[in-house]
N, C-alpha and C. Protein backbone atom coordinates (compact mmCIF):
# COMPACT_ATOMS: atom_id res chain seq x y z
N UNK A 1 -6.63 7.63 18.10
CA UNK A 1 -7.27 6.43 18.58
C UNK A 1 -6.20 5.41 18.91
N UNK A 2 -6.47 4.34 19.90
CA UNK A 2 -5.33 3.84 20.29
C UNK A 2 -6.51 2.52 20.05
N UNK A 3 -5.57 1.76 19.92
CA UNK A 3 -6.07 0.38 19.49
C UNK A 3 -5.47 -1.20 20.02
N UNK A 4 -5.52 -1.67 20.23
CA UNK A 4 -5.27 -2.93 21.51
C UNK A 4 -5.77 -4.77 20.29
N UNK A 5 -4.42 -4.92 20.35
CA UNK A 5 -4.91 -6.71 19.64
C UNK A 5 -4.17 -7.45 20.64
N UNK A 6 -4.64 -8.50 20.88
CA UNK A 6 -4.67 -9.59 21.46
C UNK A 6 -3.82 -10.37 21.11
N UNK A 7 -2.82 -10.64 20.53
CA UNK A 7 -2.29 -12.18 19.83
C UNK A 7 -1.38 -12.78 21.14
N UNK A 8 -1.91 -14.74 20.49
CA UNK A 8 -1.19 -15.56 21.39
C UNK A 8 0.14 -15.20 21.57
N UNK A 9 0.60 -15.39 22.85
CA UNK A 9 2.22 -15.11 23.02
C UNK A 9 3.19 -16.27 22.24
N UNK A 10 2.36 -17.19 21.53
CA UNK A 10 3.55 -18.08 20.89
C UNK A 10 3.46 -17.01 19.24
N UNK A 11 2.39 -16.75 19.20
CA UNK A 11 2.51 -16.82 17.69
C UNK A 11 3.10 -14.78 18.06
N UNK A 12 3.15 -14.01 19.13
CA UNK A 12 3.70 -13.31 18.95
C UNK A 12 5.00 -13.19 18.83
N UNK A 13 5.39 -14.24 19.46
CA UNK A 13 7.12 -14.23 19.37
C UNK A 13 7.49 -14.70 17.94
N UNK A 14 6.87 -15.16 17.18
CA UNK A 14 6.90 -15.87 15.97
C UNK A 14 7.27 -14.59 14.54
N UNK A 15 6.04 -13.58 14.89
CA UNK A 15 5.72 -12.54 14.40
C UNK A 15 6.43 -11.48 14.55
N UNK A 16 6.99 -11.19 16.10
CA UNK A 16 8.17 -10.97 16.96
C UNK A 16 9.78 -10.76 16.03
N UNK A 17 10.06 -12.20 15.98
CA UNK A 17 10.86 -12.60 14.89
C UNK A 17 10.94 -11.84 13.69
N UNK A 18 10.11 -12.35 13.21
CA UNK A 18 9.46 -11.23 11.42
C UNK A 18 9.92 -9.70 11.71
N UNK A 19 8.94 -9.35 12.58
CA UNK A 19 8.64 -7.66 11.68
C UNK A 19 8.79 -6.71 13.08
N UNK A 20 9.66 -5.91 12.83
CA UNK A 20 10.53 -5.00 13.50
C UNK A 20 9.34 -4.58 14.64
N UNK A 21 8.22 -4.23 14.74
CA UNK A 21 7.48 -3.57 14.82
C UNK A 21 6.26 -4.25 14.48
N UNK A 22 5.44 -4.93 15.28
CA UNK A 22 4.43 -5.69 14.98
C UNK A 22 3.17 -4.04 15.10
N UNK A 23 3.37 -3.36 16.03
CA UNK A 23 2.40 -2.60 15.81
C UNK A 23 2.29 -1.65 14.37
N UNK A 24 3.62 -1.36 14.14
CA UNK A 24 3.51 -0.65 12.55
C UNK A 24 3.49 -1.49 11.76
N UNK A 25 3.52 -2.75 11.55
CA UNK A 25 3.24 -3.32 10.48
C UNK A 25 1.87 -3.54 10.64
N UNK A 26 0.83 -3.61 11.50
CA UNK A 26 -0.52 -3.68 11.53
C UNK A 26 -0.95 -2.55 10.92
N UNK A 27 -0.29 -1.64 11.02
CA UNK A 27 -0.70 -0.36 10.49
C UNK A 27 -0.75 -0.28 9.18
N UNK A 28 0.73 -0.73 9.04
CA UNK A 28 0.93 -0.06 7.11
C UNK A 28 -0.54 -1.29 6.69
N UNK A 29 -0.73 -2.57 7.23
CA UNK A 29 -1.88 -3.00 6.68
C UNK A 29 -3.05 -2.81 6.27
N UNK A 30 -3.16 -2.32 7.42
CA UNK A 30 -4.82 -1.62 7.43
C UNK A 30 -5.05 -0.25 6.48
N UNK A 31 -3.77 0.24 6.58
CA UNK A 31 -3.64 1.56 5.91
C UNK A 31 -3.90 0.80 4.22
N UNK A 32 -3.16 -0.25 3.84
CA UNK A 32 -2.84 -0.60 2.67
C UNK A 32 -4.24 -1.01 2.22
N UNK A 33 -4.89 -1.78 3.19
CA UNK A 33 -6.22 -2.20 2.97
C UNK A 33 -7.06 -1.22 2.95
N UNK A 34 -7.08 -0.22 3.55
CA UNK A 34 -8.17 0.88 3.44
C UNK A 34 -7.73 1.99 1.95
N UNK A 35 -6.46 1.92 1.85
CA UNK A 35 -6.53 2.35 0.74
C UNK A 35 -6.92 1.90 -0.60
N UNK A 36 -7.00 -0.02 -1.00
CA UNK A 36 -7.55 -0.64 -1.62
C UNK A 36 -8.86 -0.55 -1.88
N UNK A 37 -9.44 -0.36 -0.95
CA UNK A 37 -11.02 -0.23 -0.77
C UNK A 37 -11.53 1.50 -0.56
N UNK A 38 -10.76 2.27 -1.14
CA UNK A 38 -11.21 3.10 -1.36
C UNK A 38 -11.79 4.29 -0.16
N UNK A 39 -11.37 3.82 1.07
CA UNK A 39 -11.88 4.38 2.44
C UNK A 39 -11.26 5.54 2.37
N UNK A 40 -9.73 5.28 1.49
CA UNK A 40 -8.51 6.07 2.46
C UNK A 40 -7.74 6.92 1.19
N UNK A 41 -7.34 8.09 1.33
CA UNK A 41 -7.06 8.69 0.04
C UNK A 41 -5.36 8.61 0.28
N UNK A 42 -4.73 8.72 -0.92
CA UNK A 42 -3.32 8.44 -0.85
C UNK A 42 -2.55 9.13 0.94
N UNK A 43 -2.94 10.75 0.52
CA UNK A 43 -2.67 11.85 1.43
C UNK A 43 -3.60 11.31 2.55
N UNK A 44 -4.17 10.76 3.19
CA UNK A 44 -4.79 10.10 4.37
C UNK A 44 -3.68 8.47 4.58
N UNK A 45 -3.07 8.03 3.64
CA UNK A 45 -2.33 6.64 4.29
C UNK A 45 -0.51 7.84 4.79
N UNK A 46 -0.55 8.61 3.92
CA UNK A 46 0.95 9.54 4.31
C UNK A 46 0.61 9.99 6.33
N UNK A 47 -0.76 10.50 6.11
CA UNK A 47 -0.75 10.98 7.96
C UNK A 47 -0.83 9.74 8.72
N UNK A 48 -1.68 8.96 8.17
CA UNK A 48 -1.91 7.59 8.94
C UNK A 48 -0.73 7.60 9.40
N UNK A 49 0.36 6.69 8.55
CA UNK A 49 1.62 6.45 8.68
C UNK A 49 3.06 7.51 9.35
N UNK A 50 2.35 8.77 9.55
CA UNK A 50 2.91 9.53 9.64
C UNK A 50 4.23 9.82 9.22
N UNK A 51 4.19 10.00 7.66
CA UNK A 51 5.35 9.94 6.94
C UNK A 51 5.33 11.34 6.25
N UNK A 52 6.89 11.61 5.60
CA UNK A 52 7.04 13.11 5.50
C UNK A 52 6.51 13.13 4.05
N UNK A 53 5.98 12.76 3.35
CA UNK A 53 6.18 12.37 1.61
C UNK A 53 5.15 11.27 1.04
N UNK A 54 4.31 12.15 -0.18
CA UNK A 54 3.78 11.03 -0.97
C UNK A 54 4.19 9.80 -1.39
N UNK A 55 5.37 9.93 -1.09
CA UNK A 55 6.31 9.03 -2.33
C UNK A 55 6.62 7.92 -1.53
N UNK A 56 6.88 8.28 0.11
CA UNK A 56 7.23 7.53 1.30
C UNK A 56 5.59 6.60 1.56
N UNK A 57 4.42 7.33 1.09
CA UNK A 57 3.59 6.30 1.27
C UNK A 57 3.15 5.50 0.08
N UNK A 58 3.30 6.13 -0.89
CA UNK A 58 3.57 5.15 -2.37
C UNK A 58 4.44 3.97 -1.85
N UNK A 59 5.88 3.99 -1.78
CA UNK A 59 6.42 2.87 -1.27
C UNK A 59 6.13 2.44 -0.41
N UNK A 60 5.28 2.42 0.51
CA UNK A 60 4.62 1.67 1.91
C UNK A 60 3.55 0.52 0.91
N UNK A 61 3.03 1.81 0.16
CA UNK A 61 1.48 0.41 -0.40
C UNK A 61 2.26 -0.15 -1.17
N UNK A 62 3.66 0.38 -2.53
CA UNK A 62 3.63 -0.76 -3.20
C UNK A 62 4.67 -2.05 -2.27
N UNK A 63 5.02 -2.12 -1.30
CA UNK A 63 5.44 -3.08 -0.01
C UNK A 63 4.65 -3.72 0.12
N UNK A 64 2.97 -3.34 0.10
CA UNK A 64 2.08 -4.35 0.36
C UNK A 64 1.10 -4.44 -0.77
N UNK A 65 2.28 -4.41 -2.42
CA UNK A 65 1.03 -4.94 -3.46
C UNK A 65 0.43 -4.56 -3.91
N UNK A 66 0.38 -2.89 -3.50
CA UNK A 66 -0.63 -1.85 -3.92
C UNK A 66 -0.25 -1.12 -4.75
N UNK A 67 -0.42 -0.56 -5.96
CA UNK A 67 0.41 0.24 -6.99
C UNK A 67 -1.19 1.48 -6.97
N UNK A 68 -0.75 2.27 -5.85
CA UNK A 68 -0.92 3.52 -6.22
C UNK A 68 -1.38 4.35 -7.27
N UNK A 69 -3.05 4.65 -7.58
CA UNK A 69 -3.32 5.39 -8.71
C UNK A 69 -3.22 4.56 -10.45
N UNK A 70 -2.55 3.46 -10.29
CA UNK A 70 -2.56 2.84 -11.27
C UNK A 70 -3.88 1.12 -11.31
N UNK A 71 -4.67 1.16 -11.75
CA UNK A 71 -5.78 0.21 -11.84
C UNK A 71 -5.18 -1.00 -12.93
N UNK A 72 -5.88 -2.25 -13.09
CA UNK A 72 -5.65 -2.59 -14.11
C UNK A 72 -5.95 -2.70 -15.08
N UNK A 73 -7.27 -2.00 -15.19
CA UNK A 73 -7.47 -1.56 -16.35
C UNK A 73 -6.79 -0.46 -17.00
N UNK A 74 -6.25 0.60 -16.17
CA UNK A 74 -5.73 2.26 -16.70
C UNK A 74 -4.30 1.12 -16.77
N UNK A 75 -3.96 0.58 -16.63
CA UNK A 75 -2.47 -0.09 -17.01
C UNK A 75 -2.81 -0.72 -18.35
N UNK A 76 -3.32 -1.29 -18.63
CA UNK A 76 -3.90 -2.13 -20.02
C UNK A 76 -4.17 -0.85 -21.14
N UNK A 77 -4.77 0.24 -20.76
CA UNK A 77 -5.42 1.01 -21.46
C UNK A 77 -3.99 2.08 -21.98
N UNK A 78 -2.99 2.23 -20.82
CA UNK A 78 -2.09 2.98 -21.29
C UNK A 78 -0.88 2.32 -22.24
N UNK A 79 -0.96 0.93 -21.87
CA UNK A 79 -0.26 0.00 -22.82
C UNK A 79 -0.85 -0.29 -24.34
N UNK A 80 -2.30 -0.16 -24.54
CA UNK A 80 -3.23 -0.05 -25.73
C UNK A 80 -2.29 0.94 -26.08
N UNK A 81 -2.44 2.01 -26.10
CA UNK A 81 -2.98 3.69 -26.34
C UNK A 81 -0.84 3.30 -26.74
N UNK A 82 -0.07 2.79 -26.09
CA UNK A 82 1.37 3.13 -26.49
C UNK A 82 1.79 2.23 -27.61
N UNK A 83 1.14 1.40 -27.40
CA UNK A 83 1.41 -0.04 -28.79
C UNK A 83 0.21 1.05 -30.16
N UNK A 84 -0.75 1.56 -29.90
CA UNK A 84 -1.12 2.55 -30.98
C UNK A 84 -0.30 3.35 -31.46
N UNK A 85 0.63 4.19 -30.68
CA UNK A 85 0.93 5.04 -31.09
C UNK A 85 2.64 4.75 -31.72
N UNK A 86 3.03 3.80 -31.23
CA UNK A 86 4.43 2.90 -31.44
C UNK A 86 3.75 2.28 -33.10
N UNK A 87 2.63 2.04 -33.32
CA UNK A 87 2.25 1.81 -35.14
C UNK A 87 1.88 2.90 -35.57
N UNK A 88 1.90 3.84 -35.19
CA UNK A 88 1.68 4.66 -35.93
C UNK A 88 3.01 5.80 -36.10
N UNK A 89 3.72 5.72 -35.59
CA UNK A 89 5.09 6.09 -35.58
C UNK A 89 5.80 5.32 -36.73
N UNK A 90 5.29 3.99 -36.54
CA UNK A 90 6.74 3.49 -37.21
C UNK A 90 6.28 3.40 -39.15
C-alpha cells in the first residue's frame, strides 16, 4: 500500500531538518502505535519496517517508548516475585 500525507512545505522543511527520512519515521510511528494497541504483533512491526531481526524491531519501538513484551504490570510483578525471592535467600 502506498500512502500519500500532505504536510505544509514550511513545517516540512522544519521536519526536513529533524528526521533523515520523514517517510520512515512516519512509519516506525504508526508501526510503534499499532504495536501499542495491539493491532500489530512484534514479527508484523519487523516486515512493516522491513528489518532483518527481532531485535532490530525491538530497538525501533524501544526509540519510540515502547518496551516490547514487557507491561507494567509484568514489570512490577517480576520485581515483586525478585525482592521475594532476594528474602528468602538471604
Amino acid at each position: 500500500m502506498t500512502l500519500t500525507v500532505n504536510i505544509p512545505n514550511d513545517l516540512a522543511a522544519a521536519l526536513g531538518a529533524e528526521f533523515q527520512s520523514l517517510g520512515h519515521a512516519a512509519l516506525e510511528a504508526l508501526a510503534a502505535d499499532a504495536y501499542v494497541k495491539e493491532v500489530l504483533s512484534l514479527e508484523q512491526v519487523r516486515r512493516m519496517l522491513e528489518l532483518e531481526s527481532r531485535w532490530e524491531a525491538e530497538a525501533v519501538l524501544k526509540q519510540h517508548g515502547v518496551w516490547p513484551g514487557h507491561s507494567a504490570e509484568e514489570i512490577l510483578k517480576d520485581a515483586r516475585a525478585s525482592f521475594e525471592f532476594r528474602k528468602a535467600v538471604s
